[in-house]
N, C-alpha and C. Protein backbone atom coordinates (compact mmCIF):
# COMPACT_ATOMS: atom_id res chain seq x y z
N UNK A 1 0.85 -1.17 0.00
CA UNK A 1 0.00 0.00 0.00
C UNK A 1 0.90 1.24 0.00
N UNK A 2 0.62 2.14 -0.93
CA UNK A 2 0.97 3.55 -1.19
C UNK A 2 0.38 4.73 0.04
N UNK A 3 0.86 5.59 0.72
CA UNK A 3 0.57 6.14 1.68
C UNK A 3 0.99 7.77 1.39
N UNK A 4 0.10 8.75 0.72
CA UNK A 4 0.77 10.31 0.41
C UNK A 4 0.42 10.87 1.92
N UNK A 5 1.17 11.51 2.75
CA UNK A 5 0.48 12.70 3.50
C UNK A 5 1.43 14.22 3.05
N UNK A 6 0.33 15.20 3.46
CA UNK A 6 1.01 16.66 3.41
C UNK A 6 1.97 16.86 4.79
N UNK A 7 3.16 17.05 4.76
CA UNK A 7 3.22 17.79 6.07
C UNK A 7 3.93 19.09 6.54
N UNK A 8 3.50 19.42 7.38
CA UNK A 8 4.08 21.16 7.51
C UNK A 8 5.67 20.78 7.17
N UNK A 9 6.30 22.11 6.79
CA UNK A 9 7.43 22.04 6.49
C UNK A 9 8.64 22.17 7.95
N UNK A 10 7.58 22.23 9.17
CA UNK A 10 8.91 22.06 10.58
C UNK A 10 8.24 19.88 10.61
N UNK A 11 7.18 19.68 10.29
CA UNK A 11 7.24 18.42 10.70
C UNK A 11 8.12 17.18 9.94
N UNK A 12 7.97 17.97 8.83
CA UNK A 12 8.87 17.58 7.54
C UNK A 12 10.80 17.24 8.20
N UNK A 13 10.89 18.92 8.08
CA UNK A 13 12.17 18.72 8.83
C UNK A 13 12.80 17.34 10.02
N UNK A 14 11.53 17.55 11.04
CA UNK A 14 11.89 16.87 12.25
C UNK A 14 12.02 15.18 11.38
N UNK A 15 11.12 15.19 10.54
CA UNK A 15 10.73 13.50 10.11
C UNK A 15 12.30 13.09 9.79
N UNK A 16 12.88 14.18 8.37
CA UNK A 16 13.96 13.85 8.30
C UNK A 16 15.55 14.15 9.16
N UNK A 17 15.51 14.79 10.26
CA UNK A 17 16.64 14.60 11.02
C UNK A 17 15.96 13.57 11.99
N UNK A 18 15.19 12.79 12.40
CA UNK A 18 15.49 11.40 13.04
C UNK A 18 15.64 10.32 12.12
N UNK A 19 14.78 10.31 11.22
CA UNK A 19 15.44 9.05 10.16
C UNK A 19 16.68 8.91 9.81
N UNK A 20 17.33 10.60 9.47
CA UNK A 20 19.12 10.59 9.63
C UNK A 20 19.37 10.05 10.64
N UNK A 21 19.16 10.18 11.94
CA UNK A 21 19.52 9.77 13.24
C UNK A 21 19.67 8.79 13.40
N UNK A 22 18.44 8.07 12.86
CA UNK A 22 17.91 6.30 12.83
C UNK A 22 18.95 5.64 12.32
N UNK A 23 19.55 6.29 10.70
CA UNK A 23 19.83 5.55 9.72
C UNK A 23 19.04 5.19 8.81
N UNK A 24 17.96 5.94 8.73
CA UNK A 24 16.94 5.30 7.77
C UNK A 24 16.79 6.33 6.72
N UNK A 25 15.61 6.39 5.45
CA UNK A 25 15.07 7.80 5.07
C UNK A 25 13.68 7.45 5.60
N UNK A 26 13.35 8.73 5.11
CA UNK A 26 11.72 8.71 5.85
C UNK A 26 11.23 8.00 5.60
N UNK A 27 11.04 7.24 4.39
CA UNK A 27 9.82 6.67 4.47
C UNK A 27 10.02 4.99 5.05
N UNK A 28 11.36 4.80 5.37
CA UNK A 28 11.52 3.87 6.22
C UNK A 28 11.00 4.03 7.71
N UNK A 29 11.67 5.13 8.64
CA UNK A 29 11.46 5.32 9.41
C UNK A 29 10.41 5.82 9.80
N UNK A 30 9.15 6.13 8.98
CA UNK A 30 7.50 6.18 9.24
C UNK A 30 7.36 4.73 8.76
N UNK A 31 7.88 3.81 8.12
CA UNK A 31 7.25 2.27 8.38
C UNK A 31 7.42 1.61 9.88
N UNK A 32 8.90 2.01 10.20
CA UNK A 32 8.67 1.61 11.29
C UNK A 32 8.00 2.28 12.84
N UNK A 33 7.87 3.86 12.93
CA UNK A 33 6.94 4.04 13.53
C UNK A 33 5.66 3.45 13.69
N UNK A 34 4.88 3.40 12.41
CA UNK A 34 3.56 2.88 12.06
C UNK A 34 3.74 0.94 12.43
N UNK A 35 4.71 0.50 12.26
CA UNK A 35 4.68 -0.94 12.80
C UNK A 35 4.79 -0.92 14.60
N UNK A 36 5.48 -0.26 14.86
CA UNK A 36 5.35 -0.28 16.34
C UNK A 36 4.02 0.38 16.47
N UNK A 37 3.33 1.29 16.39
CA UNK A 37 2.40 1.42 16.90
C UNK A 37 0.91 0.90 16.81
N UNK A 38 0.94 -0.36 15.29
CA UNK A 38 0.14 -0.78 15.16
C UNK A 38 -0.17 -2.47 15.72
N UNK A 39 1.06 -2.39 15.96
CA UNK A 39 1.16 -4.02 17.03
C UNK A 39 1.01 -4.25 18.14
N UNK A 40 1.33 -2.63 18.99
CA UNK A 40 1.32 -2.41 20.46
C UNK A 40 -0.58 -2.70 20.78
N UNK A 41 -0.70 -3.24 21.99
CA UNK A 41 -2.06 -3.25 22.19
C UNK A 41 -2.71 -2.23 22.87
N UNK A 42 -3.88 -2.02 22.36
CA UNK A 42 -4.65 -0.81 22.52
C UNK A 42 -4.65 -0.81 24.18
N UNK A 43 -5.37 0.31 24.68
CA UNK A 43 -5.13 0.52 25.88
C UNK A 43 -6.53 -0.18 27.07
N UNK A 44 -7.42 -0.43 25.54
CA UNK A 44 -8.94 -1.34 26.11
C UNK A 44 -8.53 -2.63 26.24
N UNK A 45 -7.07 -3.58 25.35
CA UNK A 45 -7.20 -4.87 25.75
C UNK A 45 -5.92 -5.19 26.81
N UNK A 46 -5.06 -3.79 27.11
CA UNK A 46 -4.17 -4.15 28.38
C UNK A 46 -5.26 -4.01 29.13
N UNK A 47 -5.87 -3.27 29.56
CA UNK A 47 -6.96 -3.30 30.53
C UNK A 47 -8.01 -4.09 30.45
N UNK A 48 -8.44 -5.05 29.87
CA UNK A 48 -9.66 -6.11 29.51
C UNK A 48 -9.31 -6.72 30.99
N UNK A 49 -7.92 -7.49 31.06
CA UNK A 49 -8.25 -9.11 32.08
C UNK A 49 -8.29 -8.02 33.48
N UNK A 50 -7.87 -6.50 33.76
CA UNK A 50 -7.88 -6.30 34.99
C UNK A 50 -9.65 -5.71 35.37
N UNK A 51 -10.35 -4.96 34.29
CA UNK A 51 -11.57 -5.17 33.99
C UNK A 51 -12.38 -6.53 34.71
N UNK A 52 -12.05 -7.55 33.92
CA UNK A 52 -12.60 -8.64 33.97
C UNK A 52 -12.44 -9.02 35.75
N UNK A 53 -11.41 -8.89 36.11
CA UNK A 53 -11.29 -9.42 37.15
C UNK A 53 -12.07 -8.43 38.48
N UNK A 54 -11.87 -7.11 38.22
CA UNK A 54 -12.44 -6.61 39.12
C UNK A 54 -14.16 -7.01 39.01
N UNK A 55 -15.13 -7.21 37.65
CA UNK A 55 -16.22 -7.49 37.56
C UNK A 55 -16.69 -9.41 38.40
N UNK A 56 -15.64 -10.18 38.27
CA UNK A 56 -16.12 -10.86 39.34
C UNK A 56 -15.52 -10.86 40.53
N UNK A 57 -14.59 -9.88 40.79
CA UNK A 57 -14.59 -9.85 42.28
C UNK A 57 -15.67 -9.10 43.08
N UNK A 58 -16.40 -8.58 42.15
CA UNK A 58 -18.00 -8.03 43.11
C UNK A 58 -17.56 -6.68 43.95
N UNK A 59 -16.44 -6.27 43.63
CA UNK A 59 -16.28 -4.77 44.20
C UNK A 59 -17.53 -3.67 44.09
N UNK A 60 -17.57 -3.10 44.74
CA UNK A 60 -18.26 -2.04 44.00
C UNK A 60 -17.58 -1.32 43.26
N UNK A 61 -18.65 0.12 43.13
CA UNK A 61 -17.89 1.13 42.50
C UNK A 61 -17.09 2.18 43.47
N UNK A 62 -17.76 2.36 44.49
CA UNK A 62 -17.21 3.00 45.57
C UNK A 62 -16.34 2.03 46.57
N UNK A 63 -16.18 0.73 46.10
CA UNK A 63 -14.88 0.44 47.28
C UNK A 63 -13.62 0.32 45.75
N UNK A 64 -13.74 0.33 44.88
CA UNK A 64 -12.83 0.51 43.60
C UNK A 64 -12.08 1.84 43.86
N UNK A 65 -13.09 2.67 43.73
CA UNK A 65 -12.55 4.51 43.67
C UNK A 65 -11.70 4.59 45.31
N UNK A 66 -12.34 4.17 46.47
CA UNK A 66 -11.79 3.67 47.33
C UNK A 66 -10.18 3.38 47.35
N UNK A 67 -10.26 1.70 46.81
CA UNK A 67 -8.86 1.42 46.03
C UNK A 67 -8.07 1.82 45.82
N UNK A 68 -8.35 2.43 44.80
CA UNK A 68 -7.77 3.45 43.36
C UNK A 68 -7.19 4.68 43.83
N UNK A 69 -7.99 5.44 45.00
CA UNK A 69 -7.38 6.53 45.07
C UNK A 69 -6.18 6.52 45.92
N UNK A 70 -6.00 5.41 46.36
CA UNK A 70 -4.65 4.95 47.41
C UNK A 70 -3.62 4.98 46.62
N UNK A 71 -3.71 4.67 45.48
CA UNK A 71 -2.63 4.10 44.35
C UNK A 71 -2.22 5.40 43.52
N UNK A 72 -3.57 6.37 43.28
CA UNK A 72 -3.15 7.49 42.46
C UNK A 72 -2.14 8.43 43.07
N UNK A 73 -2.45 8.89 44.25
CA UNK A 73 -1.34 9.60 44.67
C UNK A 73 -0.25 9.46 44.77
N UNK A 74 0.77 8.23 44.88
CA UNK A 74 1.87 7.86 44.81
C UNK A 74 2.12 8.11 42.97
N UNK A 75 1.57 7.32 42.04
CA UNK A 75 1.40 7.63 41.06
C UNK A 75 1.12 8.88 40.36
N UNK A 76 1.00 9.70 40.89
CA UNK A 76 0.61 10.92 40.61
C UNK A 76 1.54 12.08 40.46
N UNK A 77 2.71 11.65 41.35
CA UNK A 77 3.85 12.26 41.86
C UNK A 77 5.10 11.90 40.67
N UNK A 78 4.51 11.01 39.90
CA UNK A 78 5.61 10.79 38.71
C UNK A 78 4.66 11.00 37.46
N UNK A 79 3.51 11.63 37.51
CA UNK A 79 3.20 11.57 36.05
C UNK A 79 4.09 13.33 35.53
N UNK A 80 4.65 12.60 34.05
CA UNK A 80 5.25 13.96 33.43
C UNK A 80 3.70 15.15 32.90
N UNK A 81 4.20 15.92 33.10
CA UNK A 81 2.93 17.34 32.27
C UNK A 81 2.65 16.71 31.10
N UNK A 82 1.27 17.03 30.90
CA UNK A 82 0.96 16.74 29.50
C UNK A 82 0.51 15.04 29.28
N UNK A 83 0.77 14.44 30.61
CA UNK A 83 -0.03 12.71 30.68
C UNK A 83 -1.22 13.33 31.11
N UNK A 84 -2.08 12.28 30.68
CA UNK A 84 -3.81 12.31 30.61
C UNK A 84 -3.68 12.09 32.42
N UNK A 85 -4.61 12.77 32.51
CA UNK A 85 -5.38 13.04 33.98
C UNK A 85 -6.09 11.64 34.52
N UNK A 86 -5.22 11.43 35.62
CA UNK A 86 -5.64 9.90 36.53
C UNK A 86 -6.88 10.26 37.28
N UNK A 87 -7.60 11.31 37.55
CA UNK A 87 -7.77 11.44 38.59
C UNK A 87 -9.63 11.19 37.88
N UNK A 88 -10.59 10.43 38.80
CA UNK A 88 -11.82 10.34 38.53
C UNK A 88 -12.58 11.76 38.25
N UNK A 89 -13.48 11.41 37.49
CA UNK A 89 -14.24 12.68 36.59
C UNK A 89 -15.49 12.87 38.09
């Protein structure tokens, strides 16, 4: 499969000084971006079996958030700026 995109001329740039970096040209080094990211598993089936397991352990929802919020704060203290927000809606 043939793949055209437009891209700004700073994204352009960046594409080709890491593929220099890599050793690659671009359009190597967007194959292999696009292979790593299309093999990695989505973030619904790392989380499926812990899902699953909390649904027959019969938790609630309030002894979960319970749980959970023990764990976020330690965790919380290493997320970098700009990671998605742990914290319940």
């Amino acid at each position: 499969m043939v793949v055209s995109i437009k891209l700004s001329a700073e994204l352009e740039r960046k594409l080709a000084d890491r593929a220099r970096a890599s050793g690659q040209d671009a359009s190597q080094y967007v194959q292999r971006l696009l292979e790593r990211d299309l093999s990695a598993a989505s973030l619904d089936e790392v989380l499926a079996p812990l899902r699953d397991e909390i649904q027959r352990s019969g938790i609630t929802d309030e002894e979960w958030m319970k749980w959970s919020s023990r764990l976020r704060k330690p965790v919380s203290a290493h997320v970098r700026p700009g990671s998605p927000n742990l914290s319940p809606v």
